[in-house]
Every structure is written in structure tokens, then in C-alpha cells.
PDB file of N, CA and C in Angstrom:
ATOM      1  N   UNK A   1      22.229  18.497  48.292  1.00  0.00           N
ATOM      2  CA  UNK A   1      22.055  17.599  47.169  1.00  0.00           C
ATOM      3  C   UNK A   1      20.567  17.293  47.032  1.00  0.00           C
ATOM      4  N   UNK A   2      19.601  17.572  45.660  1.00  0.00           N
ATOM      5  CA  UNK A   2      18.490  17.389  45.527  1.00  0.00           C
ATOM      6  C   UNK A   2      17.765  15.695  45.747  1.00  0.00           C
ATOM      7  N   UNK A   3      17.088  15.749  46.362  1.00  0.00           N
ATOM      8  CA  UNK A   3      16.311  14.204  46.245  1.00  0.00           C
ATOM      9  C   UNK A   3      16.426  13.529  44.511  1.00  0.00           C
ATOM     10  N   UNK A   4      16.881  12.471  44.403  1.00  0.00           N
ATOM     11  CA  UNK A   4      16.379  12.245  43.212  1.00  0.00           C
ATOM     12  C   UNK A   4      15.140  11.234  42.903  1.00  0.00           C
ATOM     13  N   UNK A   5      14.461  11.249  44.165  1.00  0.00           N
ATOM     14  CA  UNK A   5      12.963  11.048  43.738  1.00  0.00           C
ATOM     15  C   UNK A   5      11.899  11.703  43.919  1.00  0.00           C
ATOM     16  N   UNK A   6      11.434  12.454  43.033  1.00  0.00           N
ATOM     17  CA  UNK A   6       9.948  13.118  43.021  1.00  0.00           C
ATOM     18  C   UNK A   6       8.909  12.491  43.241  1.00  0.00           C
ATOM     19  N   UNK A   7       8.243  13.446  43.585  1.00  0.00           N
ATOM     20  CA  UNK A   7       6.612  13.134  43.926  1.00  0.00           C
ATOM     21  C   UNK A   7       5.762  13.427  42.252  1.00  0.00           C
ATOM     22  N   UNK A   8       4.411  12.191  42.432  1.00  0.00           N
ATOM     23  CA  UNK A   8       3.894  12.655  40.842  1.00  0.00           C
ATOM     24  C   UNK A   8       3.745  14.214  41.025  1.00  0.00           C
ATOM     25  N   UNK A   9       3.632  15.009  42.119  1.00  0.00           N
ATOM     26  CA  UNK A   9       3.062  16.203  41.407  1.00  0.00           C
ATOM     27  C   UNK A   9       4.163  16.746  41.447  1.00  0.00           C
ATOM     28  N   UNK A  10       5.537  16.967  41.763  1.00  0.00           N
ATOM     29  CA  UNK A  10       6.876  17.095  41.310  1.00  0.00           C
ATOM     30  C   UNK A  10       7.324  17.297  39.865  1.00  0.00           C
ATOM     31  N   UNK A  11       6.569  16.209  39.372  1.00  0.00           N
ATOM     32  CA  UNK A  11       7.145  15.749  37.826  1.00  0.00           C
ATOM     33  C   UNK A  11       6.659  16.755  37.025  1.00  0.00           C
ATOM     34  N   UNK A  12       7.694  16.946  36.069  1.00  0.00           N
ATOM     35  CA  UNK A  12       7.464  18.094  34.833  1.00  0.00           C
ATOM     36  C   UNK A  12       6.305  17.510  33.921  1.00  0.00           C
ATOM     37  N   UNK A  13       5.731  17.834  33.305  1.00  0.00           N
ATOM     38  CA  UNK A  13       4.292  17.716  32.623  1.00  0.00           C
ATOM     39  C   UNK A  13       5.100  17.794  31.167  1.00  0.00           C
ATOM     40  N   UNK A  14       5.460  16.430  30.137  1.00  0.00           N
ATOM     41  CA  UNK A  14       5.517  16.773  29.591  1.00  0.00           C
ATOM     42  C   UNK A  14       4.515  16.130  28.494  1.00  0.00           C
ATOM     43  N   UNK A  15       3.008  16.285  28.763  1.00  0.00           N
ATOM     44  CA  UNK A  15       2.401  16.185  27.956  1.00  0.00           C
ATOM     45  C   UNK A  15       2.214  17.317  26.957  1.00  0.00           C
ATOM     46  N   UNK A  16       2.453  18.286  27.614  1.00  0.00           N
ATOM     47  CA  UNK A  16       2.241  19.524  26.801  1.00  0.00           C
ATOM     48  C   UNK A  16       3.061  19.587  25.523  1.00  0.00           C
ATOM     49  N   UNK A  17       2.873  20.029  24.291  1.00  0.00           N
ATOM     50  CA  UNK A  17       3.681  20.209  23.459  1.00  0.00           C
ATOM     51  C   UNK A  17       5.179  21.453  23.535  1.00  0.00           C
ATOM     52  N   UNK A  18       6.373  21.251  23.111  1.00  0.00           N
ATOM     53  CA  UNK A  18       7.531  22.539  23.664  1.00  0.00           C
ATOM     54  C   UNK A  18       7.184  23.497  22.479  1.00  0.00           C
ATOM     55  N   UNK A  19       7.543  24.998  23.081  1.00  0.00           N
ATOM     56  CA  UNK A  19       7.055  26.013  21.999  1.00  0.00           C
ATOM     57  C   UNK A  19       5.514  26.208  21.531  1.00  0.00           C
ATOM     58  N   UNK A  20       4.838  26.128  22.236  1.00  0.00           N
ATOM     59  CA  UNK A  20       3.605  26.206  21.798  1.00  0.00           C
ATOM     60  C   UNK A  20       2.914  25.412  20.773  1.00  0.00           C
ATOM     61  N   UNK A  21       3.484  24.388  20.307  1.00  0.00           N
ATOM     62  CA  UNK A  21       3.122  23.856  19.185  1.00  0.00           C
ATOM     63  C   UNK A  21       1.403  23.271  19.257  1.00  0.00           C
ATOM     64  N   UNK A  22       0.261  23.312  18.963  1.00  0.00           N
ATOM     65  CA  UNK A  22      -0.485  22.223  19.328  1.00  0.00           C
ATOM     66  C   UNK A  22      -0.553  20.903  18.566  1.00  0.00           C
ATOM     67  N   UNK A  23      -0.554  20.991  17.419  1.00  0.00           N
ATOM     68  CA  UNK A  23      -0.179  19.776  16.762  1.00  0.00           C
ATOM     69  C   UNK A  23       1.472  19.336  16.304  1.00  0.00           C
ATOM     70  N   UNK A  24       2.163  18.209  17.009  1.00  0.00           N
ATOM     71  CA  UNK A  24       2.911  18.024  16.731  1.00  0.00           C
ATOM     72  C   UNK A  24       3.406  16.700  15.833  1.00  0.00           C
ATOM     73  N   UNK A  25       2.789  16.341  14.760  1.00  0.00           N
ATOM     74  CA  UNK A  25       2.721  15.397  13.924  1.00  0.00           C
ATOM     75  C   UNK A  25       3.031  15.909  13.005  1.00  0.00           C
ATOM     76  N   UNK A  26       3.779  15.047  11.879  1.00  0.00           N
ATOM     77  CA  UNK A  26       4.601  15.379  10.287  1.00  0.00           C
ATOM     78  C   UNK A  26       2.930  16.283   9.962  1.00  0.00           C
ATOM     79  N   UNK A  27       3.548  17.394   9.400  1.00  0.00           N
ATOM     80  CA  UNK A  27       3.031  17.959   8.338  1.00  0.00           C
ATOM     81  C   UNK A  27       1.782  16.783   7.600  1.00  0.00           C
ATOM     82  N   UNK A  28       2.837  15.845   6.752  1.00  0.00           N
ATOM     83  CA  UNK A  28       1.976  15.487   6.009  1.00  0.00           C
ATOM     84  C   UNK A  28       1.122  13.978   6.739  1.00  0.00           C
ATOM     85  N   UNK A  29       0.790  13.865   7.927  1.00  0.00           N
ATOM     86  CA  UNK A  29       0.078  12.747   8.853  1.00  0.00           C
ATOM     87  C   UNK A  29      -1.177  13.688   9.223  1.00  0.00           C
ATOM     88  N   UNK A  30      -1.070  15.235   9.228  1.00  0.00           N
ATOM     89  CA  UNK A  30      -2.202  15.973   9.794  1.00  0.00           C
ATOM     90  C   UNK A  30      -3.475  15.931   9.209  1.00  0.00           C
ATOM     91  N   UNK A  31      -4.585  16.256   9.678  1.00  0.00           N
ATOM     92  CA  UNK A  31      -5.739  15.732   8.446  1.00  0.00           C
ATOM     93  C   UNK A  31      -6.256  17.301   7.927  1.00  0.00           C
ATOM     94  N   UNK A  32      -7.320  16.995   6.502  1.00  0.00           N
ATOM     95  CA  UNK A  32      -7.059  18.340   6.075  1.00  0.00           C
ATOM     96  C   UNK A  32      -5.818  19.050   5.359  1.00  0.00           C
ATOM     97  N   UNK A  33      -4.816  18.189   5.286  1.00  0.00           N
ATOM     98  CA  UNK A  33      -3.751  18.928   5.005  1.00  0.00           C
ATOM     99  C   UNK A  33      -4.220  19.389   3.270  1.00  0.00           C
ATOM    100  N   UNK A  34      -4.111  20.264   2.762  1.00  0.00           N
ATOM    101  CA  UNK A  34      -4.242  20.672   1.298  1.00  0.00           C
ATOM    102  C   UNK A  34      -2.899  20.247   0.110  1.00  0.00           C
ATOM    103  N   UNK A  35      -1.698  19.892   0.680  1.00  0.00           N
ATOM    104  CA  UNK A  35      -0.934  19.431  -0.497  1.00  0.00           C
ATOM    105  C   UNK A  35      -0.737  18.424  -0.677  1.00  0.00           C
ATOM    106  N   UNK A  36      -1.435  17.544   0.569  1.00  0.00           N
ATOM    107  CA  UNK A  36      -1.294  15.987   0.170  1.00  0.00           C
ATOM    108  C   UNK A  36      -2.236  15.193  -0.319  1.00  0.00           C
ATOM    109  N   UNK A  37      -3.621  16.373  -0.198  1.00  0.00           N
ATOM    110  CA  UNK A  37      -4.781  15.906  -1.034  1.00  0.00           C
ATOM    111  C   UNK A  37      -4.328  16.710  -2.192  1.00  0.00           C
ATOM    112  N   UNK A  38      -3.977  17.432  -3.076  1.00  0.00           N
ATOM    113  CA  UNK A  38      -3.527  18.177  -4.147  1.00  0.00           C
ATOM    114  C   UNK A  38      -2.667  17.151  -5.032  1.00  0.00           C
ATOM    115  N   UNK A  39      -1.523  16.432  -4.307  1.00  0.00           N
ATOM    116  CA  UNK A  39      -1.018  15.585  -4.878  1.00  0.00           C
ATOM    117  C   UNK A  39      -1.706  14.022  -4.785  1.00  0.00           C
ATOM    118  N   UNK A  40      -2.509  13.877  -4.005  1.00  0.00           N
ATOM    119  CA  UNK A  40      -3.423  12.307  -4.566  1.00  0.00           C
ATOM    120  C   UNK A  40      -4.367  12.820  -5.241  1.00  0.00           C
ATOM    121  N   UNK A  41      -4.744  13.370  -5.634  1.00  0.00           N
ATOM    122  CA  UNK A  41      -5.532  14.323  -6.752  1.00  0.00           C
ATOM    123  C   UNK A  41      -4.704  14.150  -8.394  1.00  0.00           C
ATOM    124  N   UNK A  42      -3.578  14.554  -8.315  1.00  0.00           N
ATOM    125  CA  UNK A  42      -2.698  14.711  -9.291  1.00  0.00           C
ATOM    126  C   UNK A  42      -2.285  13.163  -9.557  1.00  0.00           C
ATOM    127  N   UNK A  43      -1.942  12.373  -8.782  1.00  0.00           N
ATOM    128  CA  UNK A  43      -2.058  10.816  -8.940  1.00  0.00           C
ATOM    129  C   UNK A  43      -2.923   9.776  -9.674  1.00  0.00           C
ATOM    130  N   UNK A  44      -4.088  10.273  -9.136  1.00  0.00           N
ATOM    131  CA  UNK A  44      -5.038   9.877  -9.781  1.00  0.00           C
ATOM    132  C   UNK A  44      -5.450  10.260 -10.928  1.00  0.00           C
ATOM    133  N   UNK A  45      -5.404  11.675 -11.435  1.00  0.00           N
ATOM    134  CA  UNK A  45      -5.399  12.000 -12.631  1.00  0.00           C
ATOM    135  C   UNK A  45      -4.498  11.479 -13.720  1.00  0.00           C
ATOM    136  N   UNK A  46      -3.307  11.471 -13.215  1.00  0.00           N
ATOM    137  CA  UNK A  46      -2.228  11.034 -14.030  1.00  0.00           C
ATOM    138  C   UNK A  46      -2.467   9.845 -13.998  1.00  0.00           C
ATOM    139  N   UNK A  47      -2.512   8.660 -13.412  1.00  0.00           N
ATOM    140  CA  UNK A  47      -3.001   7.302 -13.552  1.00  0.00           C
ATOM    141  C   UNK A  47      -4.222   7.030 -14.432  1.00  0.00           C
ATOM    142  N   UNK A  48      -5.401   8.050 -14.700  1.00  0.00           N
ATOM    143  CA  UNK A  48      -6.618   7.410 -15.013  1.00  0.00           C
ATOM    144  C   UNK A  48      -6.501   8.259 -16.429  1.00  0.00           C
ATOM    145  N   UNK A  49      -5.321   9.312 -16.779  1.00  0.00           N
ATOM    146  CA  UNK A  49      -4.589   9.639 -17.853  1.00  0.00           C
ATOM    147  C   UNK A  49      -3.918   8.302 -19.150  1.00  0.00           C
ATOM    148  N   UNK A  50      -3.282   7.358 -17.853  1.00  0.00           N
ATOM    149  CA  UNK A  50      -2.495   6.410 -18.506  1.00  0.00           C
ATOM    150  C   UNK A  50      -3.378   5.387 -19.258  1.00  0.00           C
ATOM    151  N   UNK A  51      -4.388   5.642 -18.270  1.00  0.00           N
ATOM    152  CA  UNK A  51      -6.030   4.411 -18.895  1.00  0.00           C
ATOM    153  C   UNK A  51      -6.384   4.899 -19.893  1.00  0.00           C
ATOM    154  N   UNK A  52      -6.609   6.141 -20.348  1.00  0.00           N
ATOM    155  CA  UNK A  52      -7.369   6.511 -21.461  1.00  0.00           C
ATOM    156  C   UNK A  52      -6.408   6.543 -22.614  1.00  0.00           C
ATOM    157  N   UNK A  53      -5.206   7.062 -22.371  1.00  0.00           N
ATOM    158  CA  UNK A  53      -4.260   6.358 -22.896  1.00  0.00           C
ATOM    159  C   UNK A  53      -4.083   4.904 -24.192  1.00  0.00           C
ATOM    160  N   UNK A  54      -4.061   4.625 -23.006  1.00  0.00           N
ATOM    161  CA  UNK A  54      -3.799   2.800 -23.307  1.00  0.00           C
ATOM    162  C   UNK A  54      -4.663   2.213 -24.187  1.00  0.00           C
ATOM    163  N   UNK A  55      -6.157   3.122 -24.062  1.00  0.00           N
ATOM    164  CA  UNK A  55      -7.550   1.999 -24.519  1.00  0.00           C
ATOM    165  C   UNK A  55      -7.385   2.993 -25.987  1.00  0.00           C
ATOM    166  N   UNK A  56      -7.067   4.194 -25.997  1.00  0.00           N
ATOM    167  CA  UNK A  56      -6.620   4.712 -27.023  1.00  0.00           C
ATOM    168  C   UNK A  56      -6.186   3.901 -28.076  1.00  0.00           C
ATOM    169  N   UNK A  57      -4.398   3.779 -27.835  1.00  0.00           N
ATOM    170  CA  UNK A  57      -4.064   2.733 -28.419  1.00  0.00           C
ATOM    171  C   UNK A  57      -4.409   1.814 -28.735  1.00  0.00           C
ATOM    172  N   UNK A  58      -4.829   1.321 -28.044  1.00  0.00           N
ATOM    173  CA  UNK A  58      -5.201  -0.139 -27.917  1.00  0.00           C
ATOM    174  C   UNK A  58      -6.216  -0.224 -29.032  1.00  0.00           C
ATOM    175  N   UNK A  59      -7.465   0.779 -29.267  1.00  0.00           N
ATOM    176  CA  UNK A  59      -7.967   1.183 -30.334  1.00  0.00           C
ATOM    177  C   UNK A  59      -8.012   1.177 -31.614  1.00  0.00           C
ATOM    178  N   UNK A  60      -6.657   1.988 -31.769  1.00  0.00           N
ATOM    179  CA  UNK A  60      -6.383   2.592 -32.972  1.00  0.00           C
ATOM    180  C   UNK A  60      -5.509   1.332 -33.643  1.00  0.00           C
ATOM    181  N   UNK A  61      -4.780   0.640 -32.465  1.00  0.00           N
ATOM    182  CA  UNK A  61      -4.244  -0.383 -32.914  1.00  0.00           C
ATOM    183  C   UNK A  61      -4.686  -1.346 -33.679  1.00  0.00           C
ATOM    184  N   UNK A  62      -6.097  -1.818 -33.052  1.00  0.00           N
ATOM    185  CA  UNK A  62      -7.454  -2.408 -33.378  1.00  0.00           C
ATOM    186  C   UNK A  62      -7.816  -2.289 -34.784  1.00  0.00           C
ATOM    187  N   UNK A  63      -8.800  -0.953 -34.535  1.00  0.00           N
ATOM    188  CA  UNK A  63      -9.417  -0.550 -35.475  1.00  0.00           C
ATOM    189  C   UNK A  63      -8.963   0.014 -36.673  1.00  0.00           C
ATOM    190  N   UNK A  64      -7.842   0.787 -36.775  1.00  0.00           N
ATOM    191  CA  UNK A  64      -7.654   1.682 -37.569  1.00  0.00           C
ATOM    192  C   UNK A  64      -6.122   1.172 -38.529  1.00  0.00           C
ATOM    193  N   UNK A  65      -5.327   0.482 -37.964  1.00  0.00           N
ATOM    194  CA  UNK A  65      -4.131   0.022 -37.809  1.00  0.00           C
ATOM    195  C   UNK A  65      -3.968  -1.692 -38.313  1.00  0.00           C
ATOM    196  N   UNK A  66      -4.985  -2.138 -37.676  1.00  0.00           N
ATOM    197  CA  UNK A  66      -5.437  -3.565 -37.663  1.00  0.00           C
ATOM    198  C   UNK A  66      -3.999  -4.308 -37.361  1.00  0.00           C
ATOM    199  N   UNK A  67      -3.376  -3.699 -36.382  1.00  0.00           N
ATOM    200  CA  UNK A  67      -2.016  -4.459 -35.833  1.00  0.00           C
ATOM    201  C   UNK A  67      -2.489  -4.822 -34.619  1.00  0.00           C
ATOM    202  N   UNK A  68      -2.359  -6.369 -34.069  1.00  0.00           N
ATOM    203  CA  UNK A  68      -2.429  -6.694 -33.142  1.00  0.00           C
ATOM    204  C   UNK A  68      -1.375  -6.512 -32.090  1.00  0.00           C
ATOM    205  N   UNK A  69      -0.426  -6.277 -32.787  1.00  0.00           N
ATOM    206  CA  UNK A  69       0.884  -6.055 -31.407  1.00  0.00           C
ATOM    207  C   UNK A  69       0.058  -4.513 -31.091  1.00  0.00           C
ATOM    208  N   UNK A  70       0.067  -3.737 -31.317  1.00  0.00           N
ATOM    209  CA  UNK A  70       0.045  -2.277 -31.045  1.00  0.00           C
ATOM    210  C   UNK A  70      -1.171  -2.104 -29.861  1.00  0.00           C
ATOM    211  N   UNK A  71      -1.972  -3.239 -30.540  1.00  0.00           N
ATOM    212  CA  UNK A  71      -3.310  -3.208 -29.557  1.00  0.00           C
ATOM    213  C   UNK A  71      -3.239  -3.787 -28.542  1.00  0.00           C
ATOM    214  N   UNK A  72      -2.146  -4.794 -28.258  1.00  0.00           N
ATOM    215  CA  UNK A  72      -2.075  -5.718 -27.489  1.00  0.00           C
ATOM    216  C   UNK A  72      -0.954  -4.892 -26.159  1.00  0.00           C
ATOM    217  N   UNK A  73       0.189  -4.153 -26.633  1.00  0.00           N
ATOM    218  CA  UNK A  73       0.563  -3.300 -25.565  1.00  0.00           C
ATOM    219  C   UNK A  73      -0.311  -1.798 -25.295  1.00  0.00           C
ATOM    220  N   UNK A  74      -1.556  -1.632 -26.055  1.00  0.00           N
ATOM    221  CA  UNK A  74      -2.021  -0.594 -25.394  1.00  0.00           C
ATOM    222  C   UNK A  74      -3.000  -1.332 -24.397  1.00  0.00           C
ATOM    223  N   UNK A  75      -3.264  -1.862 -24.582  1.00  0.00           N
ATOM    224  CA  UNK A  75      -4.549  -2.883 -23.400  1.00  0.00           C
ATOM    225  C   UNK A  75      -3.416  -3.487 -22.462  1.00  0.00           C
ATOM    226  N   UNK A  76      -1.955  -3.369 -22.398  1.00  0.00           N
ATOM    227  CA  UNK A  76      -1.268  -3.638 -21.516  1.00  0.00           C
ATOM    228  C   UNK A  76      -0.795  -2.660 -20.644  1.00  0.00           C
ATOM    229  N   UNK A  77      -0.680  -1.435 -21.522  1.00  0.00           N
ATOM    230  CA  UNK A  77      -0.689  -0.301 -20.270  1.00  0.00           C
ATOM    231  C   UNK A  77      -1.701   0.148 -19.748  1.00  0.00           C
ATOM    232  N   UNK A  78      -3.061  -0.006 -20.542  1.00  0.00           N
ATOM    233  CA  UNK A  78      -4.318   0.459 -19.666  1.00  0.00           C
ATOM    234  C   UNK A  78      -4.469  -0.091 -18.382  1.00  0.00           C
ATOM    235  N   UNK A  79      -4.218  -1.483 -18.882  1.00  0.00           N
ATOM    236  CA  UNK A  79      -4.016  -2.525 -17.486  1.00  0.00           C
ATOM    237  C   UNK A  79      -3.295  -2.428 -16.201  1.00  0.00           C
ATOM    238  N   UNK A  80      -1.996  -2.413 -16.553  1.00  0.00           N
ATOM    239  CA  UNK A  80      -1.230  -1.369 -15.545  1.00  0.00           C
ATOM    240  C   UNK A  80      -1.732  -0.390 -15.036  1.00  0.00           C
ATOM    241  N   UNK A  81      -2.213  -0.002 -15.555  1.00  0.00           N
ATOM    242  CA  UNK A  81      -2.577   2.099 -14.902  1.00  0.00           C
ATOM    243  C   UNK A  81      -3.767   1.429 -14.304  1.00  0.00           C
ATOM    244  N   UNK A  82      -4.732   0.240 -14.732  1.00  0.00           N
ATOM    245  CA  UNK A  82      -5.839   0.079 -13.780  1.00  0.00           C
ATOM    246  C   UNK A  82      -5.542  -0.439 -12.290  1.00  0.00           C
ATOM    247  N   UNK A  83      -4.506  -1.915 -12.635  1.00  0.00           N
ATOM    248  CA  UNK A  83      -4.300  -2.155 -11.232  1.00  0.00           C
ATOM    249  C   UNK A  83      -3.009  -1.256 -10.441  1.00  0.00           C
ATOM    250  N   UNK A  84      -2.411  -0.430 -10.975  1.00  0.00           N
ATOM    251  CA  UNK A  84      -1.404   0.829 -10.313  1.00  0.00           C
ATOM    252  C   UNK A  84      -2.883   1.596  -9.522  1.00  0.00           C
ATOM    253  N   UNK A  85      -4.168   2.105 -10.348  1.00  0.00           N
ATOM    254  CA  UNK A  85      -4.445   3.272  -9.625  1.00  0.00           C
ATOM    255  C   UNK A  85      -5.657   2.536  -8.642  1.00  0.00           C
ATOM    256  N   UNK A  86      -5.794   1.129  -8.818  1.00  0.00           N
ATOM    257  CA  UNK A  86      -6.722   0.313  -8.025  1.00  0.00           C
ATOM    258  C   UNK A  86      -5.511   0.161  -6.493  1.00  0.00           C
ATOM    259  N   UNK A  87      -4.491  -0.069  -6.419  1.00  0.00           N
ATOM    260  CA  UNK A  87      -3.489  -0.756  -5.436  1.00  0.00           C
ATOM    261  C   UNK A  87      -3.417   0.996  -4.704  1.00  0.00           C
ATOM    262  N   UNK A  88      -3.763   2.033  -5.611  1.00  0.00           N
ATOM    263  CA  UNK A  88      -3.152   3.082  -4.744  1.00  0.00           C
ATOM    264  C   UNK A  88      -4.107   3.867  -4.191  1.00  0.00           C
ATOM    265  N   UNK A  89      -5.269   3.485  -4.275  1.00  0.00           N
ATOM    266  CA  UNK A  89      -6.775   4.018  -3.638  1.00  0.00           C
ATOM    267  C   UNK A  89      -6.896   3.080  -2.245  1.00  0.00           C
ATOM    268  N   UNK A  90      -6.962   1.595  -2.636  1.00  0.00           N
ATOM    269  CA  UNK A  90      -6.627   0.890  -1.621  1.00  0.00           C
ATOM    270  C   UNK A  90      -5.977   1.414  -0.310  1.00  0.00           C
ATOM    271  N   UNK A  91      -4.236   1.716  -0.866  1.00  0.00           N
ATOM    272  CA  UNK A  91      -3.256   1.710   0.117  1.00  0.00           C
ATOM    273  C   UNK A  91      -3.049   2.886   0.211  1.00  0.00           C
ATOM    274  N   UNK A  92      -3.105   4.100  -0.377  1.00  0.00           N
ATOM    275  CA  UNK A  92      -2.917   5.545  -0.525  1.00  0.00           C
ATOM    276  C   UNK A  92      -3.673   6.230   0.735  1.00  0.00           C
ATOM    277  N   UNK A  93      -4.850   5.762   0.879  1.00  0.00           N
ATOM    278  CA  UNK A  93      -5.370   7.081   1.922  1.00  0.00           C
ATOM    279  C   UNK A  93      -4.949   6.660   3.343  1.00  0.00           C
ATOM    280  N   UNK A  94      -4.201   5.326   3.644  1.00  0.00           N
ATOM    281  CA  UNK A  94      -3.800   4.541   4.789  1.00  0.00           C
ATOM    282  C   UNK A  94      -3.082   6.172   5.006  1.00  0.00           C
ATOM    283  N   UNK A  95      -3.124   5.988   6.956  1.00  0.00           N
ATOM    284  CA  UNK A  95      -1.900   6.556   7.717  1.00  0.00           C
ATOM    285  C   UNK A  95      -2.109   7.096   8.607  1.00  0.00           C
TER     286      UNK A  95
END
């Protein structure tokens, strides 16, 4: 019947990664990764999309239209898309 107490140099080493792996962290936690900067790339575009957007409207609403409602929800989505793509620069590159 084997001892069931080892000596430290007994003990299996499992610092090593199993299968050869050397990095064993999610895919997307690794640094460098290319599709998760590809898609905060695409985030940001599409967010600073919604801004130009908005001031658009908000514009035409203005100027061209001379309706204040029209102008008043495009300066409400610009707004949004500012503090959406302000909260996600902030908290986005966290991890």
C-alpha cells in the first residue's frame, strides 16, 4: 500500500500547463489578440457613427426644418452615443 504522504519533491508539478499549452487563458483575456481589438474598433466606429448621426439631425431639424422636436431627439441620440462611447472607453479596455 503506497504512502499517502509525499515528499515536496514527490509532488507532481502541476505548474506546467497539460498538452503543451503555453498560454492557458480565454482566447479573448490574451493580449494582442486581433479580434477583440477588431471588434472595439468596430464599437467605436459604430458609436461615433451614432454621434454624427444625431448632430445631423439635430441640424437639419434646426436649420432646415425649423422643428424643434426633430432637433431636440437628434441632440438626444448624439448624447447617448456620447456618454455610451465615453462609459465604454472607460470600462472596455478593463480585464
Amino acid at each position: 500500500m503506497p504512502d499517502s504522504k509525499m515528499s515536496d519533491s514527490e509532488m507532481p508539478d502541476n505548474s506546467r500547463p497539460v498538452g503543451g499549452h503555453q498560454d492557458m487563458r480565454p482566447l479573448e483575456r490574451r493580449e494582442g489578440d486581433r479580434r477583440k481589438d477588431s471588434i472595439h474598433r468596430a464599437i467605436v466606429i459604430l458609436m461615433a457613427l451614432d454621434i454624427v448621426m444625431g448632430a445631423t439631425i439635430a441640424a437639419v431639424g434646426l436649420g432646415v426644418l425649423q422643428d424643434q422636436a426633430i432637433a431636440l431627439a437628434g441632440g438626444g441620440l448624439a448624447l447617448c452615443g456620447l456618454v455610451l462611447l465615453v462609459f465604454f472607453e472607460l470600462f472596455g479596455r478593463r480585464g
